[in-house]
N, C-alpha and C. Protein backbone atom coordinates (compact mmCIF):
# COMPACT_ATOMS: atom_id res chain seq x y z
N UNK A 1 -7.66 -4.84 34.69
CA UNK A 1 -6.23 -5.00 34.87
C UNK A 1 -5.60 -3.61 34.95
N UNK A 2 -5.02 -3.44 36.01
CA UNK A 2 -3.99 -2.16 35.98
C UNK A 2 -2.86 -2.05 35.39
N UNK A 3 -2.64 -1.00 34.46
CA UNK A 3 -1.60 -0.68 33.45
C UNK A 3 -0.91 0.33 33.41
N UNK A 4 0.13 0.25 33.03
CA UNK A 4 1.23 1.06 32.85
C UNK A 4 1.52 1.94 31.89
N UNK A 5 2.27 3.15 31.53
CA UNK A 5 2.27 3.99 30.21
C UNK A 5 3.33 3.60 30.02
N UNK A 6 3.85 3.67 28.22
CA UNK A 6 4.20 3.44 27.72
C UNK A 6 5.78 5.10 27.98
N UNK A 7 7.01 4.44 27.85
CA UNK A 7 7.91 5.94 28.02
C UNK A 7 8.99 5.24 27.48
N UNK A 8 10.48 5.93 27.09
CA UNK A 8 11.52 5.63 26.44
C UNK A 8 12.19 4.21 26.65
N UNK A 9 11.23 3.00 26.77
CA UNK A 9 11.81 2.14 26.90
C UNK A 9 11.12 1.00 25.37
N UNK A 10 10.43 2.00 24.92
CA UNK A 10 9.53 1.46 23.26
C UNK A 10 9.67 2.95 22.59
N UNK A 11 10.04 2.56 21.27
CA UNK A 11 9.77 3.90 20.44
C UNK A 11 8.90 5.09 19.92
N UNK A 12 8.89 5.92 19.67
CA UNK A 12 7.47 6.85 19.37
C UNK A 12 6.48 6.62 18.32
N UNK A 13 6.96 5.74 17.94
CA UNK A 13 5.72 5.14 16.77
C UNK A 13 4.87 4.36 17.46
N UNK A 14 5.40 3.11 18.23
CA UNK A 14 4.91 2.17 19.44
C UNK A 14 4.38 3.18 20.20
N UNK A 15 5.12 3.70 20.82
CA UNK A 15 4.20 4.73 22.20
C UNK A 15 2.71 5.22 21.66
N UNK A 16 2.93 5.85 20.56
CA UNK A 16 1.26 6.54 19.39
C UNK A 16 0.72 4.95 19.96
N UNK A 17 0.61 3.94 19.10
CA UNK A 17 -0.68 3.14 19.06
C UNK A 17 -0.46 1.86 20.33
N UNK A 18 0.48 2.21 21.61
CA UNK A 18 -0.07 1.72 22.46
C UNK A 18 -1.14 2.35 23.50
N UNK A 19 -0.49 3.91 23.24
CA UNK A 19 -1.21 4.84 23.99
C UNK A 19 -2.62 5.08 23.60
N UNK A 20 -3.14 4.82 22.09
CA UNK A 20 -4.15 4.94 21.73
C UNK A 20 -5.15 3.26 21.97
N UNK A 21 -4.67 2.46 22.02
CA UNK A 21 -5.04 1.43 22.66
C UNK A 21 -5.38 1.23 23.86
N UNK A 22 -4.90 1.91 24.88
CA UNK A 22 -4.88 1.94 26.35
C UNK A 22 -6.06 3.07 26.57
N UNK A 23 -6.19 4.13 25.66
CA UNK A 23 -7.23 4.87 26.20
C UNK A 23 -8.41 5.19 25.52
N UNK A 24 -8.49 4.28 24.13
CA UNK A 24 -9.53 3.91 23.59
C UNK A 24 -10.23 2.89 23.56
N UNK A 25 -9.35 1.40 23.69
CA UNK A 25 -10.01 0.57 23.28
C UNK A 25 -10.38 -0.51 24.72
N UNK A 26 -9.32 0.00 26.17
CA UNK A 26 -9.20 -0.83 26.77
C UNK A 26 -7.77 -2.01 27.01
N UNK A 27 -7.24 -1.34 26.24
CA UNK A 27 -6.17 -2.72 26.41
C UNK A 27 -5.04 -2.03 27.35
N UNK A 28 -4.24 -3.37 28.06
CA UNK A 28 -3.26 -2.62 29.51
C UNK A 28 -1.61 -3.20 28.88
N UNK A 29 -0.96 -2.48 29.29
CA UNK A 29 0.55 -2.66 28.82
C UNK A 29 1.12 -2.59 30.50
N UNK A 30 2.52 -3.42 29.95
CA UNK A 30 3.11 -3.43 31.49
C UNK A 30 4.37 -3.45 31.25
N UNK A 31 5.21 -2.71 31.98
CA UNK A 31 6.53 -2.49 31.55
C UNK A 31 6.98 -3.78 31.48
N UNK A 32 8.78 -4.15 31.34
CA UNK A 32 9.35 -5.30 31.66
C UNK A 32 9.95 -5.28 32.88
N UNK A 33 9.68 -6.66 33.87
CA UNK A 33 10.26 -6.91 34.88
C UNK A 33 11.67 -7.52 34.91
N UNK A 34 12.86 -6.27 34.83
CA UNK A 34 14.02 -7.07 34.37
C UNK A 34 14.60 -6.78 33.08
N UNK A 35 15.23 -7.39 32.42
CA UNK A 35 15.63 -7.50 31.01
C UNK A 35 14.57 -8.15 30.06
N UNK A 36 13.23 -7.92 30.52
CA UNK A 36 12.11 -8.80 29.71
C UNK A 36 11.98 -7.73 28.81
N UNK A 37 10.93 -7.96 27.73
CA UNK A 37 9.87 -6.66 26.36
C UNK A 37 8.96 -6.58 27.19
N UNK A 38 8.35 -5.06 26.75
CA UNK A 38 7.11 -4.97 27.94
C UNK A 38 5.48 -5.66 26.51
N UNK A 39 4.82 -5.91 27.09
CA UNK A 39 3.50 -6.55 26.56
C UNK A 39 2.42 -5.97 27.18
N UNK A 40 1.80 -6.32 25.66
CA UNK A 40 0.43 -5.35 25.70
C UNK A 40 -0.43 -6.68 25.82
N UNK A 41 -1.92 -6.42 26.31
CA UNK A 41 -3.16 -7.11 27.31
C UNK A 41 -4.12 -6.71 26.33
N UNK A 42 -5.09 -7.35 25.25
CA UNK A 42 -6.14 -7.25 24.94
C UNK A 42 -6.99 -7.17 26.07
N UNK A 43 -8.08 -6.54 26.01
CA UNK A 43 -8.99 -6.24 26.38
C UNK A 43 -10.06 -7.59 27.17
N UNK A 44 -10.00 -8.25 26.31
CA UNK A 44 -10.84 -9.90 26.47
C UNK A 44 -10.11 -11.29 26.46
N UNK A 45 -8.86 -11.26 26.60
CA UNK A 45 -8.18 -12.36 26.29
C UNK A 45 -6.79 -12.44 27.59
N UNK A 46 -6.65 -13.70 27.52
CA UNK A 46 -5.29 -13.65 28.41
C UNK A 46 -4.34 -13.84 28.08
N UNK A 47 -4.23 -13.58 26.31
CA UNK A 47 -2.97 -13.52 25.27
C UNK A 47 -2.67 -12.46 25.53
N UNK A 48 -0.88 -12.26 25.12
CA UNK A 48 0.01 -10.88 25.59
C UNK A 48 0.74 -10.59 24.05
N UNK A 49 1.06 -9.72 23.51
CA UNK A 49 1.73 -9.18 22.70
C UNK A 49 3.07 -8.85 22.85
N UNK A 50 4.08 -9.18 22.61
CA UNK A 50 5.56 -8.98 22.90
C UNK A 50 5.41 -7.45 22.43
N UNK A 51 5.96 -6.28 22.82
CA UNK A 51 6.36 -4.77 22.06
C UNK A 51 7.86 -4.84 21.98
N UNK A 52 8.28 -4.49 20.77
CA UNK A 52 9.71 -4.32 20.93
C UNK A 52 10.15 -3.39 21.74
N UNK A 53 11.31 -3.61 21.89
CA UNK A 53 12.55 -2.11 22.73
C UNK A 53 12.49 -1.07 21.94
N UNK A 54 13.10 -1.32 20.75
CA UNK A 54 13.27 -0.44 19.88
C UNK A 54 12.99 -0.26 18.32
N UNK A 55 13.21 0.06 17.53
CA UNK A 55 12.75 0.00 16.17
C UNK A 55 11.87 1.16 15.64
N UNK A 56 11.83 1.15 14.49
CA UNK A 56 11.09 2.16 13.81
C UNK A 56 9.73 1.96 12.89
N UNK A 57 8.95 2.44 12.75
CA UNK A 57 7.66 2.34 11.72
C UNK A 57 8.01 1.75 10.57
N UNK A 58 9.03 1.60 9.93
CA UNK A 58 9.35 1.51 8.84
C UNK A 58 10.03 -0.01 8.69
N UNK A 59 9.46 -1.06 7.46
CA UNK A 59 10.38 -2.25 7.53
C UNK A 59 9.06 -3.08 7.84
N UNK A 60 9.18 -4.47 7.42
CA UNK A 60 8.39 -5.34 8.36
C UNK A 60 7.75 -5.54 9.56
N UNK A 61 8.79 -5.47 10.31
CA UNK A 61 8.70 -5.89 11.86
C UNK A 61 7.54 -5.16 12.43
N UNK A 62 7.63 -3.62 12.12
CA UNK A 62 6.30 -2.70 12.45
C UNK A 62 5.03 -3.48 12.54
N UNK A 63 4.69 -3.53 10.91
CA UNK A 63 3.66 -4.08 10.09
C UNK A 63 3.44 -5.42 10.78
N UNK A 64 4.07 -6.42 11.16
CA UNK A 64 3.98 -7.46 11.51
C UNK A 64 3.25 -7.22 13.17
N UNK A 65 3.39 -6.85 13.78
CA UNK A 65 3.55 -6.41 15.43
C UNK A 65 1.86 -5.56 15.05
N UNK A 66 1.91 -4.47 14.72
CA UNK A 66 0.71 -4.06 13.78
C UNK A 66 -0.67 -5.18 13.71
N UNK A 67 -0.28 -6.34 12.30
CA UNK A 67 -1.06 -7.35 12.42
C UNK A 67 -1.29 -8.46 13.63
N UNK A 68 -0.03 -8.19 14.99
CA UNK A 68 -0.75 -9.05 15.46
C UNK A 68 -2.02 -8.48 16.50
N UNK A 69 -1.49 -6.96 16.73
CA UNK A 69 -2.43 -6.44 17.16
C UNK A 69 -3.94 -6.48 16.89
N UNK A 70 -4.10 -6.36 15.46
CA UNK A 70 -5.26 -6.48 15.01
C UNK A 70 -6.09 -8.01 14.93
N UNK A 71 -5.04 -8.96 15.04
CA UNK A 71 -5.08 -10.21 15.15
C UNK A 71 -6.04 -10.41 16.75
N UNK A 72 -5.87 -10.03 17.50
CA UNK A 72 -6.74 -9.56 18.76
C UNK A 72 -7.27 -8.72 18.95
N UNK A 73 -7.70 -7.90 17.78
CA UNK A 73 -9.07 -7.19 18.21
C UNK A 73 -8.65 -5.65 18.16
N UNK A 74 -7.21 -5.38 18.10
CA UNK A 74 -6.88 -3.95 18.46
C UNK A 74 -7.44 -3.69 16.89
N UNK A 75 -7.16 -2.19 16.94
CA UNK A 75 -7.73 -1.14 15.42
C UNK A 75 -6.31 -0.27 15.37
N UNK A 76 -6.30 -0.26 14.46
CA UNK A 76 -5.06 0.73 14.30
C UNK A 76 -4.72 1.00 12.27
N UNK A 77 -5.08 2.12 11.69
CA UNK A 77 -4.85 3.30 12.00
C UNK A 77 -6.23 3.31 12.80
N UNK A 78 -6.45 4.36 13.86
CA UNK A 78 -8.27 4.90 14.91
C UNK A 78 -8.98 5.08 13.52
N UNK A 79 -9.71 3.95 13.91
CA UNK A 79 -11.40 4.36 12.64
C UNK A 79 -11.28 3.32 11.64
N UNK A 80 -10.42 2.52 11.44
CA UNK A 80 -10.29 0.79 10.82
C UNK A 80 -11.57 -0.17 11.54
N UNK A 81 -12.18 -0.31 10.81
CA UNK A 81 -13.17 -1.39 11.15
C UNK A 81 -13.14 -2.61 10.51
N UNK A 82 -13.62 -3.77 11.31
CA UNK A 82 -14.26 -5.21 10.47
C UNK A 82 -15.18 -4.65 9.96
N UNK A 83 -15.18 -5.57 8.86
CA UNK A 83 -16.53 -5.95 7.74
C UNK A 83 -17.40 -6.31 8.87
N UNK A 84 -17.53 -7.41 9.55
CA UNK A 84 -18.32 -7.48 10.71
C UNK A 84 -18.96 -6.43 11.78
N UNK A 85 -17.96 -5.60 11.60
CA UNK A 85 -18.14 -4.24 13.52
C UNK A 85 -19.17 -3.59 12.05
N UNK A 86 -18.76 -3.06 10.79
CA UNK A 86 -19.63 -2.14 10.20
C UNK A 86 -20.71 -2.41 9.77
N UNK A 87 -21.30 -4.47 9.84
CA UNK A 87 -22.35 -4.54 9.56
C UNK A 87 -23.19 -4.59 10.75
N UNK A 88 -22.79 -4.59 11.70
CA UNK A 88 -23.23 -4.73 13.46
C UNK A 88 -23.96 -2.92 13.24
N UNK A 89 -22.73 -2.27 12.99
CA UNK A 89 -23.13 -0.82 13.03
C UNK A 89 -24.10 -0.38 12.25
N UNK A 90 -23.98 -1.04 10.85
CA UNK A 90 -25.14 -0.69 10.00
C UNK A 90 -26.57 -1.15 10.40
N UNK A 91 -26.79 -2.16 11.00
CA UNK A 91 -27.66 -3.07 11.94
C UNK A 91 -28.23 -1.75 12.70
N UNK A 92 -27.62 -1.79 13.73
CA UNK A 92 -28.09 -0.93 14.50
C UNK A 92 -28.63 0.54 14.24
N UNK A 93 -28.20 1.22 13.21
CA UNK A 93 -28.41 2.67 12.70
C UNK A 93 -29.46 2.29 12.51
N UNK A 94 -30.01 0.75 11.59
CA UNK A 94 -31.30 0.45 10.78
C UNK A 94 -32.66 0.45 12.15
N UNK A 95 -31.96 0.13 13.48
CA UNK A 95 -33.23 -0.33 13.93
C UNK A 95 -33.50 0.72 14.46
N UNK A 96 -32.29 2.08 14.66
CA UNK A 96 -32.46 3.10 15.38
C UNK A 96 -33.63 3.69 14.80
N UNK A 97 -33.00 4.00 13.24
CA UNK A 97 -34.48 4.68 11.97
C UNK A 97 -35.76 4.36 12.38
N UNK A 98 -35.45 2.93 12.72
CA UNK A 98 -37.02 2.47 12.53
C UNK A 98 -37.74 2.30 14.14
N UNK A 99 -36.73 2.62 14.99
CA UNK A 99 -37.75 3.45 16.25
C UNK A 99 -38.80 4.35 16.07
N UNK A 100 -37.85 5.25 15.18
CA UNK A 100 -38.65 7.05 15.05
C UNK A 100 -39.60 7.00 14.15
């Protein structure tokens, strides 16, 4: 899916972890067509994320918007893992060892 960057139409807290989403993890954002919120595109799904206009880090609403991200797979703060991704990872280190 082709995507759009994120610029003064979402705040600089939003801009940080859409921008880090878009060029880490895969996921596409698209402005609004109109008076719409622009929405962010997991990676594997054809669910959309509303982004607010405006607002700040601070308060609920963040945190909430935050969880739903992670609710689909995004990571946020970079380097948050599932219990799951770190036993996948631990998995794999084990079989790497036991190549050599």
């Amino acid at each position: 899916m082709e995507t759009d960057r994120p610029g003064q139409e979402v705040s600089k807290e939003h801009r940080q972890v859409i921008t880090h989403l878009i060029d880490n993890e895969g996921w596409a954002y698209k402005t609004p067509k109109a008076n719409g919120y622009p929405r962010l595109f997991p990676p594997k799904s054809d669910s959309s994320i509303k982004v607010p206009k405006t607002g700040h880090s601070k308060g609920h609403a963040f945190e909430n918007w935050l969880a739903a991200i992670r609710r689909d797979g995004g990571h946020w703060p970079p380097g948050r893992k599932t219990k799951q991704e770190k036993e996948q990872e631990a998995e794999q280190e084990a079989e790497e060892a036991g190549e050599e």
